[in-house]
C-alpha atoms as a PDB file:
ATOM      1  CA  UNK A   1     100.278 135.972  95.149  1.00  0.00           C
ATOM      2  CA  UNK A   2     101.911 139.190  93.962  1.00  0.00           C
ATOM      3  CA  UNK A   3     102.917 137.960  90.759  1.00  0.00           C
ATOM      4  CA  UNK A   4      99.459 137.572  89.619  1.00  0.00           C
ATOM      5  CA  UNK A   5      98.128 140.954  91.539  1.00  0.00           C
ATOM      6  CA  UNK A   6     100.467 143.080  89.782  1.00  0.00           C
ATOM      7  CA  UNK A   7      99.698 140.996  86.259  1.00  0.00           C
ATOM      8  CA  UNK A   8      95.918 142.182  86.813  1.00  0.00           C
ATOM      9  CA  UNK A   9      96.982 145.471  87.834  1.00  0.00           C
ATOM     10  CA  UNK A  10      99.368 145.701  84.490  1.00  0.00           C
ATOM     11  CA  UNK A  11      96.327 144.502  82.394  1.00  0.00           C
ATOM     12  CA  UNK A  12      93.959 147.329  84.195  1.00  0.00           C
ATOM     13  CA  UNK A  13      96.361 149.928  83.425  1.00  0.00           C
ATOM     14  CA  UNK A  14      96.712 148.805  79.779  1.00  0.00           C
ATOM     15  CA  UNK A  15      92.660 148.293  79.526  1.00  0.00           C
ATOM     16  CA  UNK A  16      92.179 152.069  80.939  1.00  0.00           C
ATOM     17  CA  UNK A  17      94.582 153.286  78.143  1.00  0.00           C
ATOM     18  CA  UNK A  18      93.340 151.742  75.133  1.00  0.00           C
ATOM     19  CA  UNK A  19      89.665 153.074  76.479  1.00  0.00           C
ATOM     20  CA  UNK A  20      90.755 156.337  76.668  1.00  0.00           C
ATOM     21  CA  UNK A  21      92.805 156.558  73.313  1.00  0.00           C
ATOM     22  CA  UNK A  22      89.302 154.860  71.517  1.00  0.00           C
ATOM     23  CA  UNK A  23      87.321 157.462  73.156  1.00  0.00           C
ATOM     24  CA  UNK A  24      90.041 160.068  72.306  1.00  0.00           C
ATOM     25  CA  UNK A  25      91.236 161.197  76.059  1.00  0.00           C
ATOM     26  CA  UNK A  26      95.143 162.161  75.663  1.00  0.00           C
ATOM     27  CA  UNK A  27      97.502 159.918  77.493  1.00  0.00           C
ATOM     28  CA  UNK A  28      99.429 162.107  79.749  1.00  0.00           C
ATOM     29  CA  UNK A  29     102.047 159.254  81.088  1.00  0.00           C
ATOM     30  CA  UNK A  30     102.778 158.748  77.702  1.00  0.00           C
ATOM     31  CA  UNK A  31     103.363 162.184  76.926  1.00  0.00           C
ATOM     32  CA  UNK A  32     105.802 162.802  79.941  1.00  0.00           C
ATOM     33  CA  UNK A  33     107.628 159.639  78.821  1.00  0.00           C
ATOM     34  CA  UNK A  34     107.945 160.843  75.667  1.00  0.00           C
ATOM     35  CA  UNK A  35     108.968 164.366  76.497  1.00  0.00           C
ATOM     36  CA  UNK A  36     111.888 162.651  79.020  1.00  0.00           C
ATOM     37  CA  UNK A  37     113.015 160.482  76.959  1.00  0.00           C
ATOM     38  CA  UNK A  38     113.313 162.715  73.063  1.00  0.00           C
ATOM     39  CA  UNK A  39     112.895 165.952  74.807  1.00  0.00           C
ATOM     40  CA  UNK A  40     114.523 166.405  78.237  1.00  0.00           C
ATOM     41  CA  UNK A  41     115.432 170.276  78.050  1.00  0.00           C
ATOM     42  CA  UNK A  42     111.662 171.071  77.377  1.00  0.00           C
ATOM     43  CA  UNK A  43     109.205 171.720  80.370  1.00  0.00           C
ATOM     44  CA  UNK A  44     106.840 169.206  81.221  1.00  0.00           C
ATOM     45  CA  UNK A  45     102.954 170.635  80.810  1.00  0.00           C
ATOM     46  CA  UNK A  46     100.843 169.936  84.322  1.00  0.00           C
ATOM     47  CA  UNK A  47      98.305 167.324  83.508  1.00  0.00           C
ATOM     48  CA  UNK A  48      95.775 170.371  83.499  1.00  0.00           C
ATOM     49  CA  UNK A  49      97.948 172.394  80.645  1.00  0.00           C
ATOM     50  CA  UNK A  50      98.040 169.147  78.922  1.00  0.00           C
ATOM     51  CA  UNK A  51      94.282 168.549  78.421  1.00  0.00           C
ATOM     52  CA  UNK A  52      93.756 171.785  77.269  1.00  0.00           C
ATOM     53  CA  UNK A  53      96.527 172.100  75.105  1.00  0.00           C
ATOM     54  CA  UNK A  54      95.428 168.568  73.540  1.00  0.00           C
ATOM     55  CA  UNK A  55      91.426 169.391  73.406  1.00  0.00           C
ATOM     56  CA  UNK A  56      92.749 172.746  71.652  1.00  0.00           C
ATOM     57  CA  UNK A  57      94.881 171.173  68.736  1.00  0.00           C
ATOM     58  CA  UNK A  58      92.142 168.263  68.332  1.00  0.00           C
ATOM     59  CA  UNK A  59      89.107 170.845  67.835  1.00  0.00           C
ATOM     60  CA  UNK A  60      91.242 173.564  66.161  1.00  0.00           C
ATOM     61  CA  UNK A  61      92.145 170.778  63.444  1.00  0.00           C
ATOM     62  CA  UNK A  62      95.810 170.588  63.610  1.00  0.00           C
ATOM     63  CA  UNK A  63      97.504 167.870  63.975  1.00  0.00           C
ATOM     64  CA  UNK A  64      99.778 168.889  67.061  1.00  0.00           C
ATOM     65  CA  UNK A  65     102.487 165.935  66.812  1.00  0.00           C
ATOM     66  CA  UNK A  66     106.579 166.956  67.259  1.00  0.00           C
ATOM     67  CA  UNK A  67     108.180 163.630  65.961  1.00  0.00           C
END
């Protein structure tokens, strides 16, 4: 019974991502992934700092990527 909660669980995660990168929402998770795992001696942004920072480089028109 757990094998199949935590598929649909996986799948809902994965759903709620794709949504939010069609609709343009950063993915925070995947930015503190990323930051851990290239970029561990750099601070990790609250989830608030984040947004902001993100909404700024998407309306300023720069591009904002460091790899």
């Amino acid at each position: 019974m757990a094998t199949w909660v935590e598929a649909l669980r996986r799948g809902w995660r994965q759903a709620v991502r794709m949504a939010r990168l069609m609709i343009g929402v950063p993915d925070y998770e995947a930015y503190v992934a990323h930051l851990r795992a290239h970029h561990p001696e750099r601070p990790v942004m609250t989830y608030e700092e984040f947004f902001d920072e993100r909404m700024a480089a998407r309306y300023r028109g720069g591009g904002g990527r460091c790899c």
